[in-house]
C-alpha atoms as a PDB file:
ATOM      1  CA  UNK A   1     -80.525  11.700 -87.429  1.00  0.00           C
ATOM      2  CA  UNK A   2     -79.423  13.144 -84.163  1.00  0.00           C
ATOM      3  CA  UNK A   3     -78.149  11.188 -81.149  1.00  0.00           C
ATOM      4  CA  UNK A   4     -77.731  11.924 -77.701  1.00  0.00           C
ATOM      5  CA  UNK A   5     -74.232  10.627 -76.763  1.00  0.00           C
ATOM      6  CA  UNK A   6     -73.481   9.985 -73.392  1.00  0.00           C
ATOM      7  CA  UNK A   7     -69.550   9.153 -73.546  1.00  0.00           C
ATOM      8  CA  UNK A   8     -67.808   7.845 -70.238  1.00  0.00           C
ATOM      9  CA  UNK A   9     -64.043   8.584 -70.880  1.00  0.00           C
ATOM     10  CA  UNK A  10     -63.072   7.060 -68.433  1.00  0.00           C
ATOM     11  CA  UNK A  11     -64.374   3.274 -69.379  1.00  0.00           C
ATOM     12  CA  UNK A  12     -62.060   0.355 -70.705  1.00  0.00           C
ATOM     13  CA  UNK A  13     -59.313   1.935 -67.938  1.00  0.00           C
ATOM     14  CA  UNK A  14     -59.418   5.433 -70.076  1.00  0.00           C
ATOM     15  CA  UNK A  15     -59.187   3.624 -73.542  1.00  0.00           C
ATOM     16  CA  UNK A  16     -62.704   4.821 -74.221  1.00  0.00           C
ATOM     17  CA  UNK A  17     -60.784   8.454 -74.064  1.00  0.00           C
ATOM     18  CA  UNK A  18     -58.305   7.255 -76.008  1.00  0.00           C
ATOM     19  CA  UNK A  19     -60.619   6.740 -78.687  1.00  0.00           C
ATOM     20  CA  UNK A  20     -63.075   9.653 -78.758  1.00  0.00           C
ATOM     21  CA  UNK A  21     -61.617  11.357 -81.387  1.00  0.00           C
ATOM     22  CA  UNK A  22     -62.341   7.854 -83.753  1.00  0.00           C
ATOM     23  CA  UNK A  23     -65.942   7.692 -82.319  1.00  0.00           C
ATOM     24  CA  UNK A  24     -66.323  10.884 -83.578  1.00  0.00           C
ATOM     25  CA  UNK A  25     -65.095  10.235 -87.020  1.00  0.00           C
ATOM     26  CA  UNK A  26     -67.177   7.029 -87.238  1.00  0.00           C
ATOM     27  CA  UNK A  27     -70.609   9.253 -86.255  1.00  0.00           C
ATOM     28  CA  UNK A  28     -69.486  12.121 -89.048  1.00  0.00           C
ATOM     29  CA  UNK A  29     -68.395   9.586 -91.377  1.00  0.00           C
ATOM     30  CA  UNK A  30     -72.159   7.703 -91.411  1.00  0.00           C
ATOM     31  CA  UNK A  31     -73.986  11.032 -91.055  1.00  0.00           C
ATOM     32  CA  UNK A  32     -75.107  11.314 -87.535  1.00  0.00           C
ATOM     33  CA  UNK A  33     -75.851  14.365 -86.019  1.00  0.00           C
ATOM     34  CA  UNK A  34     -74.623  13.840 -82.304  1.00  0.00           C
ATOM     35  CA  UNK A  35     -74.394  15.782 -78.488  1.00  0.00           C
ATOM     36  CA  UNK A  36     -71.573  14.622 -76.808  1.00  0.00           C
ATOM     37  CA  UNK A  37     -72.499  14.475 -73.018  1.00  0.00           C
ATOM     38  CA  UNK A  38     -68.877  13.103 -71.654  1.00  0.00           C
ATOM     39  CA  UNK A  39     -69.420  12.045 -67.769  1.00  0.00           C
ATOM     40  CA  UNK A  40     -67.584  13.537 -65.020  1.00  0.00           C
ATOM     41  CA  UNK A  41     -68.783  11.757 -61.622  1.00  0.00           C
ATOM     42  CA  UNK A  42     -70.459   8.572 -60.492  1.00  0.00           C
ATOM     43  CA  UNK A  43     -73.989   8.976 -61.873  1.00  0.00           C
ATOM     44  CA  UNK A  44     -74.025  11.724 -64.118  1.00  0.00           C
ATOM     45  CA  UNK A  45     -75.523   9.868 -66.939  1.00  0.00           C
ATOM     46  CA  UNK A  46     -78.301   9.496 -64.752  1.00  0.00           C
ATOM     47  CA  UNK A  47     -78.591  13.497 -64.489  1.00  0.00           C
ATOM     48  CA  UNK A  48     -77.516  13.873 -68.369  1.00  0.00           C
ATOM     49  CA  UNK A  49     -80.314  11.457 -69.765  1.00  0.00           C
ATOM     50  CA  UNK A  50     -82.892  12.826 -66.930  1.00  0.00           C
ATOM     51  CA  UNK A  51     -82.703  16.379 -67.482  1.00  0.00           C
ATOM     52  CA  UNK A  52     -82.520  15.782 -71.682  1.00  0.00           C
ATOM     53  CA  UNK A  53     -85.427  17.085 -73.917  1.00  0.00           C
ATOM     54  CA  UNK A  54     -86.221  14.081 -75.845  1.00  0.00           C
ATOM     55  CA  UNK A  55     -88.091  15.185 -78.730  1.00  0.00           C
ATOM     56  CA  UNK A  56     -84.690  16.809 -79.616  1.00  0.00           C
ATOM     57  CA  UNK A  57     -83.192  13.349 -80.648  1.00  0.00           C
ATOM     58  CA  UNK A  58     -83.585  10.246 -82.235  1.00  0.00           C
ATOM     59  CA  UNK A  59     -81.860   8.529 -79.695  1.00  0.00           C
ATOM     60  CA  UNK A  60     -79.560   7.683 -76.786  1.00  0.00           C
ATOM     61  CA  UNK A  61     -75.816   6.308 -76.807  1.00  0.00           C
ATOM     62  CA  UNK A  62     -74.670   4.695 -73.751  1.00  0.00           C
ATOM     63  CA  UNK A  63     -70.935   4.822 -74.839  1.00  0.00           C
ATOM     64  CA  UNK A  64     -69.074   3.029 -72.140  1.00  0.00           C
ATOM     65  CA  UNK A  65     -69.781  -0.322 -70.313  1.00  0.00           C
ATOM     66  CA  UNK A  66     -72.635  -1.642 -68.207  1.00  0.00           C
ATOM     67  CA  UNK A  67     -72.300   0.581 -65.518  1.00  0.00           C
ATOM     68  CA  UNK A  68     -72.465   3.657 -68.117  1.00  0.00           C
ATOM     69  CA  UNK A  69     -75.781   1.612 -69.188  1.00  0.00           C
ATOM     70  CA  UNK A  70     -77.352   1.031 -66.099  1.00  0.00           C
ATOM     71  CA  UNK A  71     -76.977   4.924 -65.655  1.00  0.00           C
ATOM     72  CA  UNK A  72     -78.403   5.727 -68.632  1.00  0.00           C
ATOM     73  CA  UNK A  73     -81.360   3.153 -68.403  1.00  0.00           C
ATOM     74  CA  UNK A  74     -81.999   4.573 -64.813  1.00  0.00           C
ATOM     75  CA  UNK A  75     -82.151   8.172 -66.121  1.00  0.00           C
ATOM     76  CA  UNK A  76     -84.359   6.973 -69.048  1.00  0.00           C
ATOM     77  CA  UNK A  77     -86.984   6.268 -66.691  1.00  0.00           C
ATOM     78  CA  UNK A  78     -86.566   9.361 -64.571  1.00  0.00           C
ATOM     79  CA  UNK A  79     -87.138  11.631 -67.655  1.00  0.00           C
ATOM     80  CA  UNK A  80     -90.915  13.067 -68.129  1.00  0.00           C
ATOM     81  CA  UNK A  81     -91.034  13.151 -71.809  1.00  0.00           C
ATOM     82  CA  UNK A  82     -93.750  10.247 -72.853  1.00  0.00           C
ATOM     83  CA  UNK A  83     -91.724   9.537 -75.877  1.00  0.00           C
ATOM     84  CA  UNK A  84     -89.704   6.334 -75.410  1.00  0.00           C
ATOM     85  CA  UNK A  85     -86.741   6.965 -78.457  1.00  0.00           C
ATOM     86  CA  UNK A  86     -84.522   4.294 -78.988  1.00  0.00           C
ATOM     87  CA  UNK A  87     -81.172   3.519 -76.978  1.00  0.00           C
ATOM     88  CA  UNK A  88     -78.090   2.570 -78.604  1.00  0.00           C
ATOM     89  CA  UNK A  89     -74.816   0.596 -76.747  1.00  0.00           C
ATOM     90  CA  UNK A  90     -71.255   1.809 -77.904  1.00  0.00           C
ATOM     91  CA  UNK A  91     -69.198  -1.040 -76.302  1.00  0.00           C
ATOM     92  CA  UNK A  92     -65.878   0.717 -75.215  1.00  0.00           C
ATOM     93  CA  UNK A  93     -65.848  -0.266 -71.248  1.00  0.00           C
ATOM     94  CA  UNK A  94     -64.579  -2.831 -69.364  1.00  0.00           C
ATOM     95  CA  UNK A  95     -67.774  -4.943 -68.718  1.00  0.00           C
ATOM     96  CA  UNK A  96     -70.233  -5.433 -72.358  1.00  0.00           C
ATOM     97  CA  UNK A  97     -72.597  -8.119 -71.200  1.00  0.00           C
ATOM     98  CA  UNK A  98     -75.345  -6.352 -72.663  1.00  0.00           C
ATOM     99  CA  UNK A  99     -73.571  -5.495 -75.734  1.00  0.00           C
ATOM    100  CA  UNK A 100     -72.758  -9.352 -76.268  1.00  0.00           C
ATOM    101  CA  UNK A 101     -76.085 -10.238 -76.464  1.00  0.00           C
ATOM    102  CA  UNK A 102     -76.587  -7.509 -79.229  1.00  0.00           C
ATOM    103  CA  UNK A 103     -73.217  -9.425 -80.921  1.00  0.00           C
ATOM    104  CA  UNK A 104     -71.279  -5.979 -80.269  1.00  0.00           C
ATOM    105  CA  UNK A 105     -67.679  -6.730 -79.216  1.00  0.00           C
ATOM    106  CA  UNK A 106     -65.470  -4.156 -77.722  1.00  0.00           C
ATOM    107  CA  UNK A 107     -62.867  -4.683 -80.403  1.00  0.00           C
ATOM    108  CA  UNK A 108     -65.456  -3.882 -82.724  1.00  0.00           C
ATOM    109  CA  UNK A 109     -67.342  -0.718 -81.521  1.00  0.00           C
ATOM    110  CA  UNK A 110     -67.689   0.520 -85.366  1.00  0.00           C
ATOM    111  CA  UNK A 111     -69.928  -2.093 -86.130  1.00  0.00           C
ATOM    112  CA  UNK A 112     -72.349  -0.426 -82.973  1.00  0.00           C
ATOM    113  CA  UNK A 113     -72.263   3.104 -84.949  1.00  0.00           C
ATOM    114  CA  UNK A 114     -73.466   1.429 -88.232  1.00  0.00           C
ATOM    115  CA  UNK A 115     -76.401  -0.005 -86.378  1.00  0.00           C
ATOM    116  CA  UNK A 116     -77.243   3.334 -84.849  1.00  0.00           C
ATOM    117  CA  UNK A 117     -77.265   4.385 -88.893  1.00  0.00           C
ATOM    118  CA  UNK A 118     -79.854   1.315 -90.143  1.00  0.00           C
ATOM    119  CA  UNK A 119     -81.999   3.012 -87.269  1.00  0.00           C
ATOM    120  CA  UNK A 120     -84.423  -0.435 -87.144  1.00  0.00           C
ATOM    121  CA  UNK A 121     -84.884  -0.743 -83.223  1.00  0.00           C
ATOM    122  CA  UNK A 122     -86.192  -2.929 -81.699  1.00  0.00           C
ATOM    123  CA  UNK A 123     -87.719  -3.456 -78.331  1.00  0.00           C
ATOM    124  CA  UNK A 124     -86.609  -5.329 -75.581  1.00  0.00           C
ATOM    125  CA  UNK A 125     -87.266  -6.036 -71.871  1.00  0.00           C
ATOM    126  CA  UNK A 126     -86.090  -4.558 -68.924  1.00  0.00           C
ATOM    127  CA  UNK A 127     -85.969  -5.266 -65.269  1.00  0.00           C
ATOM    128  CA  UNK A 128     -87.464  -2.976 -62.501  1.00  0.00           C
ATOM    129  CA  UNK A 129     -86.725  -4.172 -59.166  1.00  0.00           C
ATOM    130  CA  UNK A 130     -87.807  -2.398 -55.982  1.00  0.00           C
ATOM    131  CA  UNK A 131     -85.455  -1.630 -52.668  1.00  0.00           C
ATOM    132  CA  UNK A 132     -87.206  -0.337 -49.210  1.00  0.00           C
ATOM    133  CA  UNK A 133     -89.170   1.954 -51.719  1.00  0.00           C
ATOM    134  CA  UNK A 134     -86.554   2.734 -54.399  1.00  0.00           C
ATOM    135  CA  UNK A 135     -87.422   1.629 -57.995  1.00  0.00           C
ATOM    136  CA  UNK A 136     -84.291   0.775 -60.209  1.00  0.00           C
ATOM    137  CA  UNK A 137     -84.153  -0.385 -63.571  1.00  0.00           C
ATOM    138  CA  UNK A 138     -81.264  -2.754 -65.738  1.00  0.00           C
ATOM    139  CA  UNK A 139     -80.935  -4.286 -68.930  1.00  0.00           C
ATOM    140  CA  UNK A 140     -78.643  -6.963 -68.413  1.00  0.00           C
ATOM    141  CA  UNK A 141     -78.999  -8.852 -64.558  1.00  0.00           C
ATOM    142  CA  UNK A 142     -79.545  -8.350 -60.888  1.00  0.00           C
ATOM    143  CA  UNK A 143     -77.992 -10.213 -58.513  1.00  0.00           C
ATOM    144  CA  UNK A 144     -77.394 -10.966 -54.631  1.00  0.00           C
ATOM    145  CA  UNK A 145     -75.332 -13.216 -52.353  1.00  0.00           C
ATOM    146  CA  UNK A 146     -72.244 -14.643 -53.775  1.00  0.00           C
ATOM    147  CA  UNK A 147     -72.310 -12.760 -56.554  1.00  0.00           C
ATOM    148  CA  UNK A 148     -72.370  -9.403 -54.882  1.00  0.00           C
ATOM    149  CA  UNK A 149     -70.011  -9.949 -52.734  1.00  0.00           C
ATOM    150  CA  UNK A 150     -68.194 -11.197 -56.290  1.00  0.00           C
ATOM    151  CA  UNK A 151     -68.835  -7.948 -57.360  1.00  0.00           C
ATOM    152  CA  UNK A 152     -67.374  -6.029 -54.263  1.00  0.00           C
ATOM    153  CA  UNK A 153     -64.074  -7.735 -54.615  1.00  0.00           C
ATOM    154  CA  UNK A 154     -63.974  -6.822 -58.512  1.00  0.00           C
ATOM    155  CA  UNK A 155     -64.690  -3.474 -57.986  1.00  0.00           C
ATOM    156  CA  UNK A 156     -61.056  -3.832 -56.149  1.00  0.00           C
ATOM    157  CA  UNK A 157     -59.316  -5.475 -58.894  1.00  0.00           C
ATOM    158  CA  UNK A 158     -61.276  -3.398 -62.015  1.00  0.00           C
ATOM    159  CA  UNK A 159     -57.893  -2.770 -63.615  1.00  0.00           C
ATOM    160  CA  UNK A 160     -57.747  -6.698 -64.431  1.00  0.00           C
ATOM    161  CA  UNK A 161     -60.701  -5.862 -66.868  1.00  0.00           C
ATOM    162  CA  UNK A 162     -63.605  -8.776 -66.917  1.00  0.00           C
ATOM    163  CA  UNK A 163     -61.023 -10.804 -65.211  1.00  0.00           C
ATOM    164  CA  UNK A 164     -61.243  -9.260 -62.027  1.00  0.00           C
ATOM    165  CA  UNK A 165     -64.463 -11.044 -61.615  1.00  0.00           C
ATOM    166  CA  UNK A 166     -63.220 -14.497 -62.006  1.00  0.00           C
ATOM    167  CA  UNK A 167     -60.543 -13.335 -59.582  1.00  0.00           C
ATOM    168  CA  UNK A 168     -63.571 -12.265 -57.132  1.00  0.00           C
ATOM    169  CA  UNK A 169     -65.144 -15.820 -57.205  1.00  0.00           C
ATOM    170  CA  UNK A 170     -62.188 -17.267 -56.459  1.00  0.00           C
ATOM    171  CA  UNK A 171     -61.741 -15.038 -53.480  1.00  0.00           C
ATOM    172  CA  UNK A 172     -65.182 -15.348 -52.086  1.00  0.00           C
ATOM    173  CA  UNK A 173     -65.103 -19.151 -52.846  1.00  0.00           C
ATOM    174  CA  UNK A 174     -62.489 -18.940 -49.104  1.00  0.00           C
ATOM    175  CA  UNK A 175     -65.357 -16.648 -47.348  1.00  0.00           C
ATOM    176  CA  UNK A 176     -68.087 -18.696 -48.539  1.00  0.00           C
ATOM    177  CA  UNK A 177     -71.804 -18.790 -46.781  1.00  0.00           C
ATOM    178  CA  UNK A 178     -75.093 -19.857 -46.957  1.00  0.00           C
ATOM    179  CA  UNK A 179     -78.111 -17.787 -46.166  1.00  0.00           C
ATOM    180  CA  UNK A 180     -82.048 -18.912 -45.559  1.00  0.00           C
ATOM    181  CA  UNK A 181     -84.193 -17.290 -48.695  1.00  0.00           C
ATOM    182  CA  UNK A 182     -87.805 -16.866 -48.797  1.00  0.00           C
ATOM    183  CA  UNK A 183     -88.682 -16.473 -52.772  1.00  0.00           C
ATOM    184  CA  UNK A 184     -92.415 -16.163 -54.462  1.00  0.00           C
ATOM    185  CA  UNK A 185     -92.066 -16.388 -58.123  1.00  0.00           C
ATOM    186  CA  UNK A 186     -95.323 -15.930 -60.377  1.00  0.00           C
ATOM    187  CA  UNK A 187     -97.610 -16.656 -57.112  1.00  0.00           C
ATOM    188  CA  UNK A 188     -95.102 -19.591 -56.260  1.00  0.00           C
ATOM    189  CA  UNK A 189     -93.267 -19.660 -52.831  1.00  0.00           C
ATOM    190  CA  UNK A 190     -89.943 -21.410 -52.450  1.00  0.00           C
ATOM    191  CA  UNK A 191     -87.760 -21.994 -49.413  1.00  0.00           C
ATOM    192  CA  UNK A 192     -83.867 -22.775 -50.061  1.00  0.00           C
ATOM    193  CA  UNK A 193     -80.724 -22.485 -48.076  1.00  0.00           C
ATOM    194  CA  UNK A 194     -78.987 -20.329 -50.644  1.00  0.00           C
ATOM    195  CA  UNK A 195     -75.804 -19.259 -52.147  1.00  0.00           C
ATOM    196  CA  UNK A 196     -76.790 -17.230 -54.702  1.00  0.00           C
ATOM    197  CA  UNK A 197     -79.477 -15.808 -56.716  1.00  0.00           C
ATOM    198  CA  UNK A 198     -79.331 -14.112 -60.263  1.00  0.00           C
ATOM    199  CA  UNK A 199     -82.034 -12.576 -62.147  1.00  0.00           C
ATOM    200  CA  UNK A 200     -80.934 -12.361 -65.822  1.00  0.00           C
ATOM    201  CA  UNK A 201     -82.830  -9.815 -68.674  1.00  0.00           C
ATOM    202  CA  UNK A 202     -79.244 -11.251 -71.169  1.00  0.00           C
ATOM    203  CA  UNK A 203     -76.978 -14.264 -71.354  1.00  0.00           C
ATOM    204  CA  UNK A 204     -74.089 -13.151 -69.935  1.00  0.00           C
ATOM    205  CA  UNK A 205     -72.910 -11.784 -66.943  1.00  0.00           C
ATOM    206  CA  UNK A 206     -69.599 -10.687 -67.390  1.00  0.00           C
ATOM    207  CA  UNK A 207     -67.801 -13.691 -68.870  1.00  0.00           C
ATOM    208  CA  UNK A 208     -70.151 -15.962 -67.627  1.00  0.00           C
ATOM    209  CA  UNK A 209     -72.673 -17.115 -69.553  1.00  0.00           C
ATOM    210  CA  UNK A 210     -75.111 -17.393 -66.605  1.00  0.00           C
ATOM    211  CA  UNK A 211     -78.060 -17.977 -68.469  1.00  0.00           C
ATOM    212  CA  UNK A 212     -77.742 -19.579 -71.725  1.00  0.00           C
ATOM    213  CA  UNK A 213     -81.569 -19.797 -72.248  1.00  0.00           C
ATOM    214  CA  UNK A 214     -82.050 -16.296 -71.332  1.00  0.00           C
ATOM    215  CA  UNK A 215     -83.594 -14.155 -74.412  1.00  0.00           C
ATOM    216  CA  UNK A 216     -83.679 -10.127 -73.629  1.00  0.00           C
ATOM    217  CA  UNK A 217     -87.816  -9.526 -75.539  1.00  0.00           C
ATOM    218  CA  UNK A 218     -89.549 -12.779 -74.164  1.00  0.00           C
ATOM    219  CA  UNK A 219     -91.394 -10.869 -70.940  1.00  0.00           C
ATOM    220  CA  UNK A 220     -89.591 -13.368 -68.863  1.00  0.00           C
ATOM    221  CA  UNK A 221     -86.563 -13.133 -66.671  1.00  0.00           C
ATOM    222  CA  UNK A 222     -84.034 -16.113 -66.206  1.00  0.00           C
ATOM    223  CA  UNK A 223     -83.664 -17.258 -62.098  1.00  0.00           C
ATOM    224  CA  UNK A 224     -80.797 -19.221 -61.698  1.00  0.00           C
ATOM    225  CA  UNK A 225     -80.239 -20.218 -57.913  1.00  0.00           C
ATOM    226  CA  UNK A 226     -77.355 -21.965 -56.443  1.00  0.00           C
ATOM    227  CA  UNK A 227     -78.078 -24.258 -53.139  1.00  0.00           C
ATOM    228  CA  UNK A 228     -75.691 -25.075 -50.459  1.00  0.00           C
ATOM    229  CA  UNK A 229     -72.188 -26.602 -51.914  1.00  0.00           C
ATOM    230  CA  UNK A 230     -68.752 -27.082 -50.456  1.00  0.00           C
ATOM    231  CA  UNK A 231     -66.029 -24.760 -51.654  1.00  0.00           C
ATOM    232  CA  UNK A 232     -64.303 -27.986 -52.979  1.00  0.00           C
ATOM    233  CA  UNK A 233     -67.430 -28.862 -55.105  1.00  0.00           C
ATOM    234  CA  UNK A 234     -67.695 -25.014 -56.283  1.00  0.00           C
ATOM    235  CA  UNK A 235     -64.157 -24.867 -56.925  1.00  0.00           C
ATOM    236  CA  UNK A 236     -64.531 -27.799 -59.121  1.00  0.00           C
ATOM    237  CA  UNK A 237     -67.905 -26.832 -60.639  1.00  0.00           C
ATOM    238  CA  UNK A 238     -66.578 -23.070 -61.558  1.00  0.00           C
ATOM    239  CA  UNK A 239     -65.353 -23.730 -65.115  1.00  0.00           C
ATOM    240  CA  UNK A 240     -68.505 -24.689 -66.093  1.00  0.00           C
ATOM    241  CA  UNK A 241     -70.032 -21.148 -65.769  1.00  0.00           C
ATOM    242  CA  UNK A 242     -68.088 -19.843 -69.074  1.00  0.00           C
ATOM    243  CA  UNK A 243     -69.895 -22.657 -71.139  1.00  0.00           C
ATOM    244  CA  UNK A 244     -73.459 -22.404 -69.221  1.00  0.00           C
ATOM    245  CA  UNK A 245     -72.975 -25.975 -68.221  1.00  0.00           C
ATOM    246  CA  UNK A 246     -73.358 -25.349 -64.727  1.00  0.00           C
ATOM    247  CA  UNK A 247     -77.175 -24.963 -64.742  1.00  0.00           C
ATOM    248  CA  UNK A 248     -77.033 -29.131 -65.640  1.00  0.00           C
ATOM    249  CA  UNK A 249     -75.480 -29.517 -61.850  1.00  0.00           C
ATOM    250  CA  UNK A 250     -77.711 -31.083 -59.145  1.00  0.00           C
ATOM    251  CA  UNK A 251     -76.684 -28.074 -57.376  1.00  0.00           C
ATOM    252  CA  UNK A 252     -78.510 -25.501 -59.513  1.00  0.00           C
ATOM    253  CA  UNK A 253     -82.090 -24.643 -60.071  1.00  0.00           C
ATOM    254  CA  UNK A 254     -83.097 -22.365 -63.290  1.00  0.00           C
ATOM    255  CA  UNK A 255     -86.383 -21.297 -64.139  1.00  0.00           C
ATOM    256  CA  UNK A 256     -87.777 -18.165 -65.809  1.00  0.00           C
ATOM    257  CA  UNK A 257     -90.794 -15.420 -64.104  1.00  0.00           C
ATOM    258  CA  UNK A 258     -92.245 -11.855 -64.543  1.00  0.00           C
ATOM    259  CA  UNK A 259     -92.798 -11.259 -61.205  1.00  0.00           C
ATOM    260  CA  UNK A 260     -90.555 -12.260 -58.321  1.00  0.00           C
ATOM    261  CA  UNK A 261     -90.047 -11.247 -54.927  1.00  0.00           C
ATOM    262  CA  UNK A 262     -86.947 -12.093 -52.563  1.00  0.00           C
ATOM    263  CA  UNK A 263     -86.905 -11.969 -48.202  1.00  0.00           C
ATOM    264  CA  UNK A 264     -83.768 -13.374 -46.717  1.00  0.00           C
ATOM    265  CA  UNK A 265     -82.649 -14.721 -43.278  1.00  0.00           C
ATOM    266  CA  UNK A 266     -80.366 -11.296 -43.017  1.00  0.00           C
ATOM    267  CA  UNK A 267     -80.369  -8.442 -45.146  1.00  0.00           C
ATOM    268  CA  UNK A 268     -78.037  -9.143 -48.476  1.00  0.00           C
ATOM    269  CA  UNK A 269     -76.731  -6.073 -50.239  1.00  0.00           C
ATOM    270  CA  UNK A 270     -78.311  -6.209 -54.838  1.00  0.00           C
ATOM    271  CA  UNK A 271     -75.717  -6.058 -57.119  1.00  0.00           C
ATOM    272  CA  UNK A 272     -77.833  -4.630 -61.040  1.00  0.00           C
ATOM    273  CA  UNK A 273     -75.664  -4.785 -64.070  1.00  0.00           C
ATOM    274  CA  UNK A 274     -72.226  -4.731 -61.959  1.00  0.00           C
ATOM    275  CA  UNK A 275     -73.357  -1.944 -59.302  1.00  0.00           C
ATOM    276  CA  UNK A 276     -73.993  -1.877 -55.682  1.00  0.00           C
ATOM    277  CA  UNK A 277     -77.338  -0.555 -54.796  1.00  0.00           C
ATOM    278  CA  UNK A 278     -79.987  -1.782 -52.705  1.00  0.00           C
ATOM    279  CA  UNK A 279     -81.214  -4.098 -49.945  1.00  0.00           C
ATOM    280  CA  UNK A 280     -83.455  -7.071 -49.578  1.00  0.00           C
ATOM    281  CA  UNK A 281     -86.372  -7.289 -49.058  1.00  0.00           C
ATOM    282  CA  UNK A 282     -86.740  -6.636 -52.883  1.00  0.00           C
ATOM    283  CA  UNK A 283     -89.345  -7.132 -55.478  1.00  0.00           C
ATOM    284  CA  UNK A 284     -88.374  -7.542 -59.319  1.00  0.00           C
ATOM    285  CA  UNK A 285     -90.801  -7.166 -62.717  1.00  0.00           C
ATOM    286  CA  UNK A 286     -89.840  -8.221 -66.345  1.00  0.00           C
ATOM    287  CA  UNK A 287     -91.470  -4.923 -68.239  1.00  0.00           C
ATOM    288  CA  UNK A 288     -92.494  -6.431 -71.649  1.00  0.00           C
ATOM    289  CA  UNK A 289     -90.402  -5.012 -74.643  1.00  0.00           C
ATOM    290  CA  UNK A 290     -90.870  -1.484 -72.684  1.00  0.00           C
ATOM    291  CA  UNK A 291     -87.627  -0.131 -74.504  1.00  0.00           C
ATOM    292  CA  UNK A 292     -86.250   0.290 -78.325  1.00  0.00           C
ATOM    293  CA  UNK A 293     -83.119  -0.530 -78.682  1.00  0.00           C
ATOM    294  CA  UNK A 294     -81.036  -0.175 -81.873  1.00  0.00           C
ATOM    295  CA  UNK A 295     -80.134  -3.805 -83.086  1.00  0.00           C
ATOM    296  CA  UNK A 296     -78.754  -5.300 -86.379  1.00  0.00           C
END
C-alpha cells in the first residue's frame, strides 16, 4: 500500500511538526508505503494533489485540519486521472470537523493511520458550489452571513484553537445584521430576512454541532437558516449550538436539498470548510457518494 501524504506542518499551531517524526513511525510501523508532500504556502495542497499521478497510489492523506482538506478535496477534482482512489484524514490541525464525523479525534491521530491500513473505504458526498463561474468543492460545510464574518474574526484569533470561533460569534453578535435572501431549494423558492445560512455535508462545524441530522453519504445536504433575532435573544440562544438544540428555536429553519441556489439583497462573502472564497450569487450540488474515503 502506498499513500500520498500531504502533511501541513504548520497545523495545530506547528504541533503537527512537532509530531512528524511519530506519523512517520506509525505509517512504517503498519506497513505503508508513503510520499511525504509537506506544504509550504497557502494552497499548495491544491498544486501537490493536482499535479499527482494517481495510478501511483492507493490513496491520499490530508494530514492537517479542514483547511489542509478543503485543499486537498479542491485539488482532487482538478486532477485528470479518471481514477477516483480513496482519501484519508490525519487529524493533527486546529479545526477536525470532518474528522469528527469519521470519530477521529486529534488526540488520537493513530487510530486515523490504522484505518488507512484496513483500506475498506467508503464513499461519501461532497459539496460543489459555484461562485461568478468558479466551481469549488468541500467535505464538511459552506457557509455565509454571520458565520463568515464568524470566520473572519477567527482567522484573527486562530492561536485560541477551535475557540477562536466561539470568540468570533461573540464578537459579531455586537456588529450584528440582517440581509434580504432569495433561496430556491429542489425547485422551491423562499424569501427570508436572514442572518445566516449554512449548508452542511457533516455534523459539526467547528464545535458546533450545526446539524445534528446531517449524515455525510445520504445525497442530501443539511440547510439550517437563522431569521432575524435580537442580539439579546442570540446571546441567550448561543449555548444551544454545542448540543444541536438550537435548530428546536422558533428562530431557526432546517431542512435538507441536492440542489440549492442563494441571491442576496448585497453581495455576502462564502465561507467552505473554514476558508474565505467566493461571492453570492452562488449555486450549491450534493454529488452522491462521488468520493472514497477511508473509514472504520
Amino acid at each position: 500500500m502506498k499513500i500520498l501524504l500531504v502533511y501541513n506542518t504548520m497545523a495545530g499551531h506547528k504541533r503537527a511538526g512537532k509530531i512528524l517524526p511519530e506519523v512517520e513511525a506509525a505509517f512504517n510501523k503498519k506497513g505503508i508505503e508513503f510520499d511525504l508532500r509537506k506544504t509550504d504556502y497557502p494552497e499548495h495542497a491544491v498544486e501537490i494533489v493536482r499535479e499527482a499521478d494517481f495510478s501511483l497510489y492507493d490513496g491520499i492523506v490530508a494530514a492537517g485540519g479542514d483547511g489542509t482538506l478543503f485543499e486537498v478535496i479542491n485539488g482532487y477534482y482538478m486532477n485528470p486521472s479518471k481514477d477516483k482512489i480513496p482519501l484519508g484524514v490525519l487529524p493533527v490541525g486546529t479545526g477536525n470537523a470532518f474528522a469528527r464525523d469519521l470519530e477521529l479525534d486529534v488526540s488520537r491521530w493513530e487510530e486515523a493511520v490504522d484505518i488507512f491500513a484496513l483500506k475498506k473505504p467508503r464513499k461519501v458526498d461532497v459539496g460543489r458550489f459555484t461562485s461568478h463561474g468558479q466551481d469549488y468543492h468541500f467535505l464538511n460545510i459552506m457557509g455565509l452571513g454571520f458565520v463568515a464574518d464568524v470566520t473572519k474574526t477567527a482567522h484573527r484569533l486562530k492561536i485560541f484553537g477551535n475557540v477562536s470561533y466561539t470568540l468570533g460569534v461573540l464578537y459579531q453578535i455586537v456588529l450584528l445584521k440582517t440581509y434580504n435572501i432569495t433561496m430556491e431549494t429542489d425547485g422551491k423558492t423562499i424569501e427570508r430576512e436572514n442572518v445566516f445560512i449554512e449548508i452542511s455535508n457533516t455534523r459539526w462545524t467547528a464545535n458546533f454541532l450545526m446539524a445534528p441530522n446531517a449524515e455525510i453519504d445520504d445525497g442530501y445536504l443539511d440547510v439550517t437558516l437563522l431569521g432575524k433575532v435580537s442580539r439579546r435573544r442570540l446571546l441567550q440562544c448561543f449555548p444551544k449550538i454545542f448540543t444541536g438544540e438550537h435548530i428546536l428555536l422558533d428562530e431557526v429553519e432546517q431542512f435538507r436539498a441536492r440542489s440549492i441556489k442563494i441571491e442576496t439583497s448585497v453581495p455576502k462573502v462564502i465561507t467552505p470548510d473554514g476558508e474565505l472564497i467566493g461571492i453570492t450569487p452562488v449555486e450549491v450540488k450534493c454529488l452522491h457518494q462521488d468520493v472514497p474515503v477511508f473509514w472504520k
